[in-house]
Protein backbone atom coordinates (compact mmCIF):
# COMPACT_ATOMS: atom_id res chain seq x y z
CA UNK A 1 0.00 0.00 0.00
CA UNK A 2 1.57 3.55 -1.02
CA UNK A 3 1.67 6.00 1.72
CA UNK A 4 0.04 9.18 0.81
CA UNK A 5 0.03 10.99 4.02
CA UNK A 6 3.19 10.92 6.88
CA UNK A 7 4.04 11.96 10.12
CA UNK A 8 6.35 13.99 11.13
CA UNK A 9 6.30 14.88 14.96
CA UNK A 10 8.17 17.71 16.68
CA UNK A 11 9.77 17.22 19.55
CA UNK A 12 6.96 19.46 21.17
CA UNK A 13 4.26 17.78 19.41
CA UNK A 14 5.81 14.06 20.72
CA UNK A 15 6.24 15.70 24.40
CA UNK A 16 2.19 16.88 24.42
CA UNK A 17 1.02 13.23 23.01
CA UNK A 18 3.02 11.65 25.86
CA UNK A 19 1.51 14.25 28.24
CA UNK A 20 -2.29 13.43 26.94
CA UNK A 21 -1.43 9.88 26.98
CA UNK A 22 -0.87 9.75 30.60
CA UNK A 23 -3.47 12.20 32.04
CA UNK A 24 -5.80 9.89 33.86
CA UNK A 25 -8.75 11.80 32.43
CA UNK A 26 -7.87 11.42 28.48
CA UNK A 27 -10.85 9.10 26.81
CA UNK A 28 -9.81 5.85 25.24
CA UNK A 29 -10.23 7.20 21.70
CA UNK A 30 -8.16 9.78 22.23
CA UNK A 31 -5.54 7.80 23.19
CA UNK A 32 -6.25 5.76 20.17
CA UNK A 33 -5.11 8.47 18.39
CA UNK A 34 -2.48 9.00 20.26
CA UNK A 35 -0.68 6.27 19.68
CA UNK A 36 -0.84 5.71 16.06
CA UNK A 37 0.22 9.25 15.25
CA UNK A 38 3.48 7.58 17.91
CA UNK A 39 3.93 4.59 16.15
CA UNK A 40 3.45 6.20 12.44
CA UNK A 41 6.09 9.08 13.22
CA UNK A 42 8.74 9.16 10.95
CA UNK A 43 11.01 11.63 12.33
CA UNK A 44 12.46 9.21 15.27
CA UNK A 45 12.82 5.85 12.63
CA UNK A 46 10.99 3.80 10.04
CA UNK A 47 7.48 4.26 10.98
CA UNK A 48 5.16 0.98 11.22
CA UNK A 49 2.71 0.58 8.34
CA UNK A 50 -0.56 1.17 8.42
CA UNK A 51 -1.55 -2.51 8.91
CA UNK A 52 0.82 -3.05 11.57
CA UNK A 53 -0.48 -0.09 13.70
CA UNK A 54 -4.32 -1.28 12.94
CA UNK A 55 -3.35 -4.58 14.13
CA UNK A 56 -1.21 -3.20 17.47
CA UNK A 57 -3.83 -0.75 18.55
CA UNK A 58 -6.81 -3.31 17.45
CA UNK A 59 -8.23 -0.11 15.56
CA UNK A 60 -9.77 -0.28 11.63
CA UNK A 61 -7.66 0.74 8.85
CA UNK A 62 -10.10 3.32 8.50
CA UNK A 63 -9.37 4.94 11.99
CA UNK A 64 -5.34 4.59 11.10
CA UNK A 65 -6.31 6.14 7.81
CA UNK A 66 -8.43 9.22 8.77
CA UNK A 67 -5.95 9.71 11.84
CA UNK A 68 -2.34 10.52 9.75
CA UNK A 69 -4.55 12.07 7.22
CA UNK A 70 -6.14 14.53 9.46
CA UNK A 71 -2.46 14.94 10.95
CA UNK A 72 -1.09 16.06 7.67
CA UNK A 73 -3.51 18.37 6.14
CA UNK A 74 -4.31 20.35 9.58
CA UNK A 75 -2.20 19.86 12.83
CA UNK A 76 -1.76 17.77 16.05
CA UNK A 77 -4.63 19.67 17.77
CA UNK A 78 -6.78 18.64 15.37
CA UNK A 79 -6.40 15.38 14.82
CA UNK A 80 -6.55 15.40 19.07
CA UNK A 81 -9.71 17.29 19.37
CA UNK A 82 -12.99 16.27 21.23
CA UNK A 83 -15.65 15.61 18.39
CA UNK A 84 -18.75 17.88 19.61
CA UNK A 85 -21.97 17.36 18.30
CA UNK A 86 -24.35 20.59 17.07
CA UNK A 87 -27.30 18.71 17.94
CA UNK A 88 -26.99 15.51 20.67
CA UNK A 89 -28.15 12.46 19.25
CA UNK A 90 -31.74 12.15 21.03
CA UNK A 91 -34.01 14.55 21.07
CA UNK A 92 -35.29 14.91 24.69
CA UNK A 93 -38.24 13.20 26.12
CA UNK A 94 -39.80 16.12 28.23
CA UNK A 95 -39.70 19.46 27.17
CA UNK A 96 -38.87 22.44 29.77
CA UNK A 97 -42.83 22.66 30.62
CA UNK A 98 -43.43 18.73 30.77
CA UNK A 99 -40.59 18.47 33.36
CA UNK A 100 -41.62 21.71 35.44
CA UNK A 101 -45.33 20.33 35.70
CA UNK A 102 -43.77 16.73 36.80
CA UNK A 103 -41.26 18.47 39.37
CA UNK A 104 -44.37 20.23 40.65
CA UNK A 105 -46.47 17.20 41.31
CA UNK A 106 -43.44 15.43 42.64
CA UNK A 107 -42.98 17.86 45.01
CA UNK A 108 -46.25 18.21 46.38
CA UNK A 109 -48.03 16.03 48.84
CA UNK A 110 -48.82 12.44 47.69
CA UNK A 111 -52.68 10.55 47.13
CA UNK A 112 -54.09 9.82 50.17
CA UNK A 113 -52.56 6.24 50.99
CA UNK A 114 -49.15 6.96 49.79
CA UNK A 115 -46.11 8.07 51.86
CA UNK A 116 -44.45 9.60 48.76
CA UNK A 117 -45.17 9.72 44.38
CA UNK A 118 -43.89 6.81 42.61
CA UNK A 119 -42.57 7.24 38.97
CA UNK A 120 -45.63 5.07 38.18
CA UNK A 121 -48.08 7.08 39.68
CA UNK A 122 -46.53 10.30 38.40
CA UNK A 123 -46.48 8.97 34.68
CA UNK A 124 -50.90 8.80 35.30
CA UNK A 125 -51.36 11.99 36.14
């Protein structure tokens, strides 16, 4: 397979991967990421091929792929970002009225014969 895109990290650029990589809050993926953009570097030796790193970080060739490509045509950040959705994925149950109305009712005093509102009972009303 031809390489078409390669990696090329500074020495700044290796030190903040290593940083990310061992912050105990960095996500899996981003670790992911991480390491192949480590193990495809070409400025410290012959970089791994792309089949090698899929099969070392048990990642698709896709991943590997999109990973050194987004590298090369924009920057480290990047290719390291958190991916933010403009809308999430689930559009909400209750609305902001729905959910005042139930926070109401839960909040007031119970049926007669009940010590407090069940999610059963509040779902009837």
């Amino acid at each position: 397979m031809n390489k078409k895109y390669s990696v090329n990290l500074t020495k700044d650029e290796r030190w903040l991967i290593f940083e990310t990589i061992n912050a105990k809050d960095t996500p899996k993926t981003l670790r992911t990421r991480c390491n192949i953009l480590l193990l495809a570097d070409n400025s410290v030796g012959k970089a791994l091929t792309q089949e090698e790193i899929t099969k070392r970080c048990n990642v698709s060739d896709v991943c590997v792929y999109k990973t050194i490509k987004n590298y090369h045509q924009h920057n480290l950040e990047y290719t390291l970002r958190r991916r933010k959705h403009q809308t999430p994925p689930r559009k909400p149950i209750v609305n902001g009225e729905e959910e005042a109305r139930i926070i109401t009712i839960a909040c007031s005093k119970p049926p007669e014969g009940f010590a407090r509102w069940t999610l059963r009972m509040l779902t009837k009303t």
